[in-house]
N, C-alpha and C. Protein backbone atom coordinates (compact mmCIF):
# COMPACT_ATOMS: atom_id res chain seq x y z
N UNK A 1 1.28 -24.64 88.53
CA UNK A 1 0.75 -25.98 88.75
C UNK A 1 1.60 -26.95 87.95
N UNK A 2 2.27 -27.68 88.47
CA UNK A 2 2.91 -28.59 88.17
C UNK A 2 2.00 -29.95 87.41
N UNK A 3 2.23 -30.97 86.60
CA UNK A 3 2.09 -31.99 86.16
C UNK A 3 1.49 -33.26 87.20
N UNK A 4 2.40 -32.94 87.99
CA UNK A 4 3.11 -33.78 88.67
C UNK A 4 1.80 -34.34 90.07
N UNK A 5 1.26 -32.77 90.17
CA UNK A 5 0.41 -32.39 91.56
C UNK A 5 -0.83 -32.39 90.65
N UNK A 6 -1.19 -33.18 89.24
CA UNK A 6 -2.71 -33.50 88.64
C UNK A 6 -2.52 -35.00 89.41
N UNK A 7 -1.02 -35.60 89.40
CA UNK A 7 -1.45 -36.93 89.73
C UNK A 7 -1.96 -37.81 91.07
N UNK A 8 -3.08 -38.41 90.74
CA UNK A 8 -3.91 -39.19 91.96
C UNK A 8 -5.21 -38.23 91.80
N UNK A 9 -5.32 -37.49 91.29
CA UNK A 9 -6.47 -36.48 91.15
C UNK A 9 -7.68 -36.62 90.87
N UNK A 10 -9.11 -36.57 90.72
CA UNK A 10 -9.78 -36.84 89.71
C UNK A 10 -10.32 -35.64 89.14
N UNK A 11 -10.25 -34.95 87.77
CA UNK A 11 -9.90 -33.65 87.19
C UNK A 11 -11.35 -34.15 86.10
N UNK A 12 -11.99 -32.90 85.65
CA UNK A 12 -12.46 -32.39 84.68
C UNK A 12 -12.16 -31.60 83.53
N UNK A 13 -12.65 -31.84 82.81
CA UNK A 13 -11.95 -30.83 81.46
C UNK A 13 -13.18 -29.47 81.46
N UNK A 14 -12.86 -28.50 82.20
CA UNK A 14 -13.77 -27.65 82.07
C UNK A 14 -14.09 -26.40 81.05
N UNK A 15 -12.58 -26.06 80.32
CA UNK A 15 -12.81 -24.97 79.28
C UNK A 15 -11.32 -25.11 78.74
N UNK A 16 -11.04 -25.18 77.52
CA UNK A 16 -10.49 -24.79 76.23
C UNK A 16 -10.46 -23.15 75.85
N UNK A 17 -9.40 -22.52 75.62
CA UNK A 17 -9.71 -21.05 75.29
C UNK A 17 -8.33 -21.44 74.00
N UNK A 18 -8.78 -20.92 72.52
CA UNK A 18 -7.38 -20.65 71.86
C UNK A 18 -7.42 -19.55 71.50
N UNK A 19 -6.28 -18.88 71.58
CA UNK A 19 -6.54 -17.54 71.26
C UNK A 19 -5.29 -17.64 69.68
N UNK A 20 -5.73 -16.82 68.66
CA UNK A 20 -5.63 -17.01 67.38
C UNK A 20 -4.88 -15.46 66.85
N UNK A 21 -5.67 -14.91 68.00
CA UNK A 21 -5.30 -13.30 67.82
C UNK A 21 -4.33 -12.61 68.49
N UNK A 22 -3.47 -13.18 69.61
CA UNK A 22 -2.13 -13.32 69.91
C UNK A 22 -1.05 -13.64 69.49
N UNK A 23 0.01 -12.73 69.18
CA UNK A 23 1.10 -12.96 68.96
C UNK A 23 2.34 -13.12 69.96
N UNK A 24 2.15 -14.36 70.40
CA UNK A 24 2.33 -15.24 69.45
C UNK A 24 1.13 -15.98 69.87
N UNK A 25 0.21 -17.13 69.58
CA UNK A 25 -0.82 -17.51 70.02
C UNK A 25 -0.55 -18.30 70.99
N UNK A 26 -2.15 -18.94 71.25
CA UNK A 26 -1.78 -19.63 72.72
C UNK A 26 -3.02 -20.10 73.40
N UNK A 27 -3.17 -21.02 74.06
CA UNK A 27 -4.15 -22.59 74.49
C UNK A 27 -3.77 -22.24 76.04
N UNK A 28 -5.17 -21.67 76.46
CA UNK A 28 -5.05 -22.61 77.80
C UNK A 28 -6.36 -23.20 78.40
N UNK A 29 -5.99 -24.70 78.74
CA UNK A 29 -6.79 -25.39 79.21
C UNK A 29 -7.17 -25.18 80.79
N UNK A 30 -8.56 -25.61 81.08
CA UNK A 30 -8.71 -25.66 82.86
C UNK A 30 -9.38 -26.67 82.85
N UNK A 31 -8.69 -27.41 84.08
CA UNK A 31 -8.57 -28.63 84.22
C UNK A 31 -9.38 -28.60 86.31
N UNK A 32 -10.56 -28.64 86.56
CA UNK A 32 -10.89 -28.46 87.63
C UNK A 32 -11.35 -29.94 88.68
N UNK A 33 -11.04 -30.28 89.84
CA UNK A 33 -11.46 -30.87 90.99
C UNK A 33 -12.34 -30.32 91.60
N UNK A 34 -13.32 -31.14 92.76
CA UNK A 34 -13.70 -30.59 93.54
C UNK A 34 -13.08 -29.76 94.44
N UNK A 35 -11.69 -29.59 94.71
CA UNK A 35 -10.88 -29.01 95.40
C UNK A 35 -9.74 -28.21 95.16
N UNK A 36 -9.95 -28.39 93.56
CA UNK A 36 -8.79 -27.52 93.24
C UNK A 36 -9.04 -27.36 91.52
N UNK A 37 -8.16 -26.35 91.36
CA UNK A 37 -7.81 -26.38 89.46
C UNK A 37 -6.57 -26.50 89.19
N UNK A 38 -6.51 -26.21 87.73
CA UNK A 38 -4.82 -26.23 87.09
C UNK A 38 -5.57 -25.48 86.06
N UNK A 39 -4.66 -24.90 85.66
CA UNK A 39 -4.47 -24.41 84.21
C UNK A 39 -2.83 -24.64 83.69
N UNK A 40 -3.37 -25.40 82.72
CA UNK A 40 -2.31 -25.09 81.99
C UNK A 40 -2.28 -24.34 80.22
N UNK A 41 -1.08 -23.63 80.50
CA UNK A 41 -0.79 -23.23 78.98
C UNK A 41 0.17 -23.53 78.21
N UNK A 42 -0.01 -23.01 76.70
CA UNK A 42 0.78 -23.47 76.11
C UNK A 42 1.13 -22.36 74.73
N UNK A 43 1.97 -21.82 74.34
CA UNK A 43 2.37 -20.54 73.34
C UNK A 43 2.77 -21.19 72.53
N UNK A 44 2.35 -20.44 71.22
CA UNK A 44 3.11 -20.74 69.91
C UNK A 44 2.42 -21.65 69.47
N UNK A 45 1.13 -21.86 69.35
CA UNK A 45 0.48 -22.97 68.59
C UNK A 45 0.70 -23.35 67.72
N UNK A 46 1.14 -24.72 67.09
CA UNK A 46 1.45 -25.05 65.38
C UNK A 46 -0.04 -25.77 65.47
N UNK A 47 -0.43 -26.39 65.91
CA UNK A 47 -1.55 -27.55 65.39
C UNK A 47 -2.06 -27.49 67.59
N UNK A 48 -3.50 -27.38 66.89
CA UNK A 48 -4.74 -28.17 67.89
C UNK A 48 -5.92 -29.11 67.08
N UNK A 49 -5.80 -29.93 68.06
CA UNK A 49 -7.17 -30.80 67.47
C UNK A 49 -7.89 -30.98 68.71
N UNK A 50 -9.63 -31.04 69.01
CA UNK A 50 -10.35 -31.12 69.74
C UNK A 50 -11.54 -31.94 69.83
N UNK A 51 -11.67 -33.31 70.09
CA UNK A 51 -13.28 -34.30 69.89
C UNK A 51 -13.58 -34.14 71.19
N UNK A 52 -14.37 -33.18 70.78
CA UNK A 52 -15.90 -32.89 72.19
C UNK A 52 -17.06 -33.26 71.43
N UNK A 53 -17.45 -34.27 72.57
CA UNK A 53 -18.57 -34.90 72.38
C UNK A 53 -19.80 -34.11 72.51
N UNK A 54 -19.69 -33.26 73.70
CA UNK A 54 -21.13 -32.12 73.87
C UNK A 54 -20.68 -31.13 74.79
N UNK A 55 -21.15 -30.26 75.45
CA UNK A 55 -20.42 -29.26 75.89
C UNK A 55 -20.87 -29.72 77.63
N UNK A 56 -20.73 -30.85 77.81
CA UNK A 56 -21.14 -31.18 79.34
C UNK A 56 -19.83 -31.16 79.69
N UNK A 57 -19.01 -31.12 81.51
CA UNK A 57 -18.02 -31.31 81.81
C UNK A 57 -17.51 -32.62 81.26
N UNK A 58 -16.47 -32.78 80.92
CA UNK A 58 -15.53 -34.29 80.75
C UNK A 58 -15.04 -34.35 82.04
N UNK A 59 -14.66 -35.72 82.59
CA UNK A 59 -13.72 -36.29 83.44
C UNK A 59 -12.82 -36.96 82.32
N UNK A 60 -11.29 -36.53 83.38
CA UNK A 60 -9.67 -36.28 82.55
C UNK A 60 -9.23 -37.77 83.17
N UNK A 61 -8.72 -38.88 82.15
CA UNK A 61 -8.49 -40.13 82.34
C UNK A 61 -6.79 -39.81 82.25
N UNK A 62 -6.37 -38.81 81.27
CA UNK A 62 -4.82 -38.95 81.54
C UNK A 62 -4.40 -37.06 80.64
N UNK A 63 -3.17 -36.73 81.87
CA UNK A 63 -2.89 -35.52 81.03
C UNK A 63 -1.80 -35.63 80.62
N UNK A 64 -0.85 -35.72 79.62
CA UNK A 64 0.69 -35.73 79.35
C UNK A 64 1.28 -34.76 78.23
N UNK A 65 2.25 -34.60 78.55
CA UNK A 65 3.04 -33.13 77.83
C UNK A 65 4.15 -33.92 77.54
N UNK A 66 4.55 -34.14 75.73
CA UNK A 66 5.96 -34.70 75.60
C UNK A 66 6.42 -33.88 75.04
N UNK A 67 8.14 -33.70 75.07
CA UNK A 67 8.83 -32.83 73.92
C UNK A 67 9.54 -33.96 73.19
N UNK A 68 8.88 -32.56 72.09
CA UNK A 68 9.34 -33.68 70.40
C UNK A 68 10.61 -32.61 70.25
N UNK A 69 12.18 -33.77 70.24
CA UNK A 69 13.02 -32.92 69.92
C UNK A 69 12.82 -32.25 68.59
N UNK A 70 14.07 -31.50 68.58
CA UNK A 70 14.29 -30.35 67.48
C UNK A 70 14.88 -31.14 66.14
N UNK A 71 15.76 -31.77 66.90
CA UNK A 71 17.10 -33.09 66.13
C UNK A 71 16.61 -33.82 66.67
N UNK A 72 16.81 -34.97 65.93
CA UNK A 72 16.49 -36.92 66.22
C UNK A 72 14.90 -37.08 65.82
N UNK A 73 15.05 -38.28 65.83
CA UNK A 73 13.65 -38.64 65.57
C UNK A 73 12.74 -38.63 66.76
N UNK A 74 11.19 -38.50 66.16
CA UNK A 74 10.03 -38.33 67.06
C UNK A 74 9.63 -39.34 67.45
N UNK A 75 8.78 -39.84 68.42
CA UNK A 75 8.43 -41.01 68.65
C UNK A 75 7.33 -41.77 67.75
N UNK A 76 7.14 -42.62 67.85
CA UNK A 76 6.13 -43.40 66.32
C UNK A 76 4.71 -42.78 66.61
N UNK A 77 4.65 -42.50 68.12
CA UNK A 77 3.38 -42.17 68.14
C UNK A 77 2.80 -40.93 68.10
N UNK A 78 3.99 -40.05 67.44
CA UNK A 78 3.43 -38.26 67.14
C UNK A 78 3.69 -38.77 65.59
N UNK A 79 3.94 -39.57 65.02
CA UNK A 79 4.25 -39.32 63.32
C UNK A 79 3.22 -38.97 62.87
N UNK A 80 2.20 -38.61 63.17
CA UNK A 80 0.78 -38.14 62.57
C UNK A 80 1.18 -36.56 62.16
N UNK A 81 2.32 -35.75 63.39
CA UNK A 81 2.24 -34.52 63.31
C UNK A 81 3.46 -34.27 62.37
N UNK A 82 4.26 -35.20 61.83
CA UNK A 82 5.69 -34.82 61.19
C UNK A 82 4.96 -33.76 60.63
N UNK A 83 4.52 -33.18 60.07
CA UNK A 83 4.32 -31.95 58.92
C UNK A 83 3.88 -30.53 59.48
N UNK A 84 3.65 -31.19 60.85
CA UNK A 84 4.11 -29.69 61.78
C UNK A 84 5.13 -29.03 62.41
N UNK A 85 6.25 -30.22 61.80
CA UNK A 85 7.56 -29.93 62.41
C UNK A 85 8.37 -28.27 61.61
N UNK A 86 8.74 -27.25 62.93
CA UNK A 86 8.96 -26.58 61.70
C UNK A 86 10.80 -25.98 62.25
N UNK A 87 11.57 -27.32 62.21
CA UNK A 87 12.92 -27.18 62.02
C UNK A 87 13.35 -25.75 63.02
N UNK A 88 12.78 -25.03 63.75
CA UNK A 88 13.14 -24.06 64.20
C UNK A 88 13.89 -24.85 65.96
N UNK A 89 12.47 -24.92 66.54
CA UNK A 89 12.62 -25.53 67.96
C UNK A 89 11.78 -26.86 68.27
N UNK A 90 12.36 -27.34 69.98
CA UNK A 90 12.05 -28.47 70.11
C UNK A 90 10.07 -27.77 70.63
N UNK A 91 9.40 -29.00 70.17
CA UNK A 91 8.03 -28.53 70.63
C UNK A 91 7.14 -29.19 71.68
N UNK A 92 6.63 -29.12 72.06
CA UNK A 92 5.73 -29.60 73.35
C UNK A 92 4.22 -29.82 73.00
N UNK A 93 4.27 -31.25 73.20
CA UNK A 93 2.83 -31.95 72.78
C UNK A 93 2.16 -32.49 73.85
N UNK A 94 0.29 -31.46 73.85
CA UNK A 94 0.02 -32.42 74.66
C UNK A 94 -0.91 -32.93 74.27
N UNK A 95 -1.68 -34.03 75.34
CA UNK A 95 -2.78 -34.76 74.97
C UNK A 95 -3.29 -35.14 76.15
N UNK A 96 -4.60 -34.78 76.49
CA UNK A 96 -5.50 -34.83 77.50
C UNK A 96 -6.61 -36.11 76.54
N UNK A 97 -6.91 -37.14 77.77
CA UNK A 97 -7.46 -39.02 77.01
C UNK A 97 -8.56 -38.62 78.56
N UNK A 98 -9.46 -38.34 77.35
CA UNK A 98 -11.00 -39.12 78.56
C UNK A 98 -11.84 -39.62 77.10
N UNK A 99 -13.34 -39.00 77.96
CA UNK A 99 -14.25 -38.99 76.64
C UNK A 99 -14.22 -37.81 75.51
N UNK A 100 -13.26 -36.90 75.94
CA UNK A 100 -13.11 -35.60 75.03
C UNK A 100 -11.94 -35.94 75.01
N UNK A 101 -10.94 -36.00 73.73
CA UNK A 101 -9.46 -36.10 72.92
C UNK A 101 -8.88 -34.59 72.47
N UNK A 102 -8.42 -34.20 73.58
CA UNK A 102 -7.45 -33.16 73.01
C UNK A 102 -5.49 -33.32 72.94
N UNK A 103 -5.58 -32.36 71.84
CA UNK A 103 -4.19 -32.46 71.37
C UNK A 103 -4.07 -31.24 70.90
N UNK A 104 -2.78 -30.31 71.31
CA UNK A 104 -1.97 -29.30 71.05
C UNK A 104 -0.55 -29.64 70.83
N UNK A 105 0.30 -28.88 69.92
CA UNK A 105 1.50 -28.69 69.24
C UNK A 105 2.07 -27.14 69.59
N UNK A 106 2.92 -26.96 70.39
CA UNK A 106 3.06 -25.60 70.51
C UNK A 106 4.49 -25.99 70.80
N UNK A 107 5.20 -24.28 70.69
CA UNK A 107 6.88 -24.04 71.08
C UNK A 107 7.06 -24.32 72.30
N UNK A 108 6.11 -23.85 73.34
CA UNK A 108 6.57 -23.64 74.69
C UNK A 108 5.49 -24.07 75.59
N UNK A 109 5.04 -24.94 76.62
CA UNK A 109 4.22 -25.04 77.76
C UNK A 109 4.98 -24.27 78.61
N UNK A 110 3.94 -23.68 79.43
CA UNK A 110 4.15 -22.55 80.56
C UNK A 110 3.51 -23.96 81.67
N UNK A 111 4.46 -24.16 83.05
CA UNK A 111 3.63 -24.52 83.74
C UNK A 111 3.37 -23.69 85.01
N UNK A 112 1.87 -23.16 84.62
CA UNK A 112 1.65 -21.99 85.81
C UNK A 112 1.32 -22.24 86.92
């Protein structure tokens, strides 16, 4: 599932799974329509953060995946995470914006 084919959509945030006990670890979100899903994942977790309001479905106002290079500077608006930077590789940030705020930091998004 591509990025690309959430857009025009109207998506729910239906389940969060992190798994902690994988090596290497790893986040995957499901993201469901009346007509369809996505999942996406993401390996190598450095940092998740999660504001769920209650455990009712969310509706997904925006999904975006940036890479924070390896070299050069980050954009002003990840400087919250500089201290997750860990000089190895470039990393992949995302952030899903409704009434539930999620954010992951990982090596690699898989888009399945």
């Amino acid at each position: 599932m591509s990025l690309e084919q959430l857009r025009g959509h109207f998506y729910w945030l239906t389940s969060i799974v992190i798994r902690t006990d994988l090596e290497p670890s790893e986040a995957v979100i499901v993201l469901s329509s009346e007509s369809a899903s996505a999942r996406l994942r993401l390996v190598g977790i450095v940092h998740a953060r999660a504001d769920l309001p209650g455990p009712d479905v969310d509706f997904v106002d925006e999904v975006v995946v940036r890479e924070l290079p390896h070299l050069g500077p980050w954009p002003v608006e990840a400087r919250h995470l500089l201290q997750h930077h860990n000089n190895r590789c470039t990393l992949q940030w995302l952030t899903i914006i409704g009434p539930s705020e999620v954010e992951i930091l990982a090596e690699e998004f898989i888009d399945d």
